[in-house]
Protein backbone atom coordinates (compact mmCIF):
# COMPACT_ATOMS: atom_id res chain seq x y z
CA UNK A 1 -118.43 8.90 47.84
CA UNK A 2 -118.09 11.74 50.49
CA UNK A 3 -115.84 12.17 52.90
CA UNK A 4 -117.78 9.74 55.45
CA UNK A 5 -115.46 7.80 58.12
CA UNK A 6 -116.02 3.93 58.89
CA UNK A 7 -115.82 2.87 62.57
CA UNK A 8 -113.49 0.86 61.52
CA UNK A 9 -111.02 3.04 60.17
CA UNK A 10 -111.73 5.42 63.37
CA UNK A 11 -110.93 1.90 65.48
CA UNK A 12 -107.75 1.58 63.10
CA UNK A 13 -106.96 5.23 63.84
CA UNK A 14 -107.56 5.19 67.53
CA UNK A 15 -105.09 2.41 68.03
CA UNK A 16 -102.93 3.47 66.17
CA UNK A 17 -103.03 6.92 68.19
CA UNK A 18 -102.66 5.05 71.34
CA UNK A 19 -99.72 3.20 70.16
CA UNK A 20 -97.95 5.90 68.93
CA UNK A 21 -98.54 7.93 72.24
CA UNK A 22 -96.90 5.16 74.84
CA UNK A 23 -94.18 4.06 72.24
CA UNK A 24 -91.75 5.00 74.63
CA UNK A 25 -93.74 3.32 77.35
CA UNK A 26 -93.45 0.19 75.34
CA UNK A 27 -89.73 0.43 74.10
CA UNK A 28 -89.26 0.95 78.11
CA UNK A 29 -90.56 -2.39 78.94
CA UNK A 30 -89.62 -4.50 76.06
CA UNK A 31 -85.94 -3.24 77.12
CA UNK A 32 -86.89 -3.98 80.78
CA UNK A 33 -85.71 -0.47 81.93
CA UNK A 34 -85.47 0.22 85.55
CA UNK A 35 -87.39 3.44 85.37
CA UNK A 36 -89.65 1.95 83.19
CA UNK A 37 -92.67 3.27 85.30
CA UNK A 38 -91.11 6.82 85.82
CA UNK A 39 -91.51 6.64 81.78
CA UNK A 40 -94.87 5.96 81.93
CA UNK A 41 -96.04 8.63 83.96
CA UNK A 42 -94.31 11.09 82.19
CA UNK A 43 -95.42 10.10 78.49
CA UNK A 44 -99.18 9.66 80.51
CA UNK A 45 -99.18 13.48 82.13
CA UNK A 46 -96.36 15.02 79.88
CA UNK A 47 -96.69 13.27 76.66
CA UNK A 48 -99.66 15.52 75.18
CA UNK A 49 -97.13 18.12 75.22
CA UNK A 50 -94.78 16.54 72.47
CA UNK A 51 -91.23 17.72 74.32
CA UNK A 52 -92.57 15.33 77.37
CA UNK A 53 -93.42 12.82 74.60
CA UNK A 54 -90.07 13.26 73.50
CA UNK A 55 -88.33 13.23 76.99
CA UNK A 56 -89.87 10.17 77.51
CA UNK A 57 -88.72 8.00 74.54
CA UNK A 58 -84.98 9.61 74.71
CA UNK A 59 -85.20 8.46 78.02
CA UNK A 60 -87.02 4.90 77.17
CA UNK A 61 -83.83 4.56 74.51
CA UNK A 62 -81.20 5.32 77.03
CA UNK A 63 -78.51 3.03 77.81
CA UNK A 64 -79.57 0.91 80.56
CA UNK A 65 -76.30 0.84 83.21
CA UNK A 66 -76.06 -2.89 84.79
CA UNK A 67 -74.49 -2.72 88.54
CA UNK A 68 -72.06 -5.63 89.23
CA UNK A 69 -72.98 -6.99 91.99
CA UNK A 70 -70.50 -10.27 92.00
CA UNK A 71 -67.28 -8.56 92.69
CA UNK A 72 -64.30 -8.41 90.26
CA UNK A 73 -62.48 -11.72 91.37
CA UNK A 74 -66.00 -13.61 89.65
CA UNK A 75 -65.53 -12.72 86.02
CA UNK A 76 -63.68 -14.92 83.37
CA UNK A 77 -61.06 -17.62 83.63
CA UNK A 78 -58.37 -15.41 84.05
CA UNK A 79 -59.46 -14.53 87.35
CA UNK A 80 -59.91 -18.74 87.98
CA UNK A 81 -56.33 -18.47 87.13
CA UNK A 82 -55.33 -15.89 89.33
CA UNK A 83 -57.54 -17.48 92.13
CA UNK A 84 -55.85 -20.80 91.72
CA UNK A 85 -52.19 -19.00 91.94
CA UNK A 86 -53.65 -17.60 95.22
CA UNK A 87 -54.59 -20.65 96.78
CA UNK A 88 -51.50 -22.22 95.52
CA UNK A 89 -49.29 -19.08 97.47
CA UNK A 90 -51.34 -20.08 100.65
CA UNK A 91 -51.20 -23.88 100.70
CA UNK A 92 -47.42 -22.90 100.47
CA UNK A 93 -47.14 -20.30 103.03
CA UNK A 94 -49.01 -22.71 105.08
CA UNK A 95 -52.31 -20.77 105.44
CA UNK A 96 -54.19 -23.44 104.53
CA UNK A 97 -53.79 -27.25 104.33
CA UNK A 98 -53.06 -29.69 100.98
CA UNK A 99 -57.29 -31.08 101.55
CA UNK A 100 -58.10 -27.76 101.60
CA UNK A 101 -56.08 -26.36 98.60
CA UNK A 102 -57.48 -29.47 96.53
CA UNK A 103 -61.30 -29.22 97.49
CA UNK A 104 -61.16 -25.19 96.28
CA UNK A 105 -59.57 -26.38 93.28
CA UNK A 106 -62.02 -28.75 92.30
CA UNK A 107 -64.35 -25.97 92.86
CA UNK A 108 -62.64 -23.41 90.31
CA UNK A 109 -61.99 -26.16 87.98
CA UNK A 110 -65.68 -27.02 87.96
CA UNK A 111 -67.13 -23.99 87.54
């Protein structure tokens, strides 16, 4: 037997190639990154190069920053704790009425 290729080991090869080439395209969107198309183009144009390639999947495996967008007073029961103490220092100020002071509890205390 020579040295003679099947077209299906070129197939096997070609994928294979192609995989390997937008790995960090792929780690980008199975990790939902917000630059995920930036990535892309860069391992597309850049990635022949090999220090693009490699740009691209440091970048793909970066950590992923989350903005919090619900304020800090939203988090945990300790802040339902510290909200309740707050309505309890206005319904005794006056600030607000008993009714009122009851139907925000039953909101903290449901959620």
């Amino acid at each position: 037997m020579a040295s003679e290729s099947s077209p299906v080991t070129a197939f096997i090869l070609l994928i294979s190639a192609f995989v390997i080439y937008f790995l960090p395209t792929f780690i980008a969107a199975r990790r939902g990154h917000p630059n995920g198309t930036s990535i892309f183009l860069l391992d597309l144009f850049l990635g022949w190069t090999g220090i693009g390639w490699l740009a691209a999947l440091i970048w793909s495996a970066s950590a992923i920053r989350a903005i919090d967008t619900t304020g800090p007073e939203l988090h945990g029961k300790g802040d339902a704790y510290a909200k309740l103490e707050r309505l309890a220092s206005l319904k005794d100020k006056g600030h607000i009425t008993p009714e009122e002071y009851e139907r925000e509890k039953a909101k903290l205390l449901k959620n």
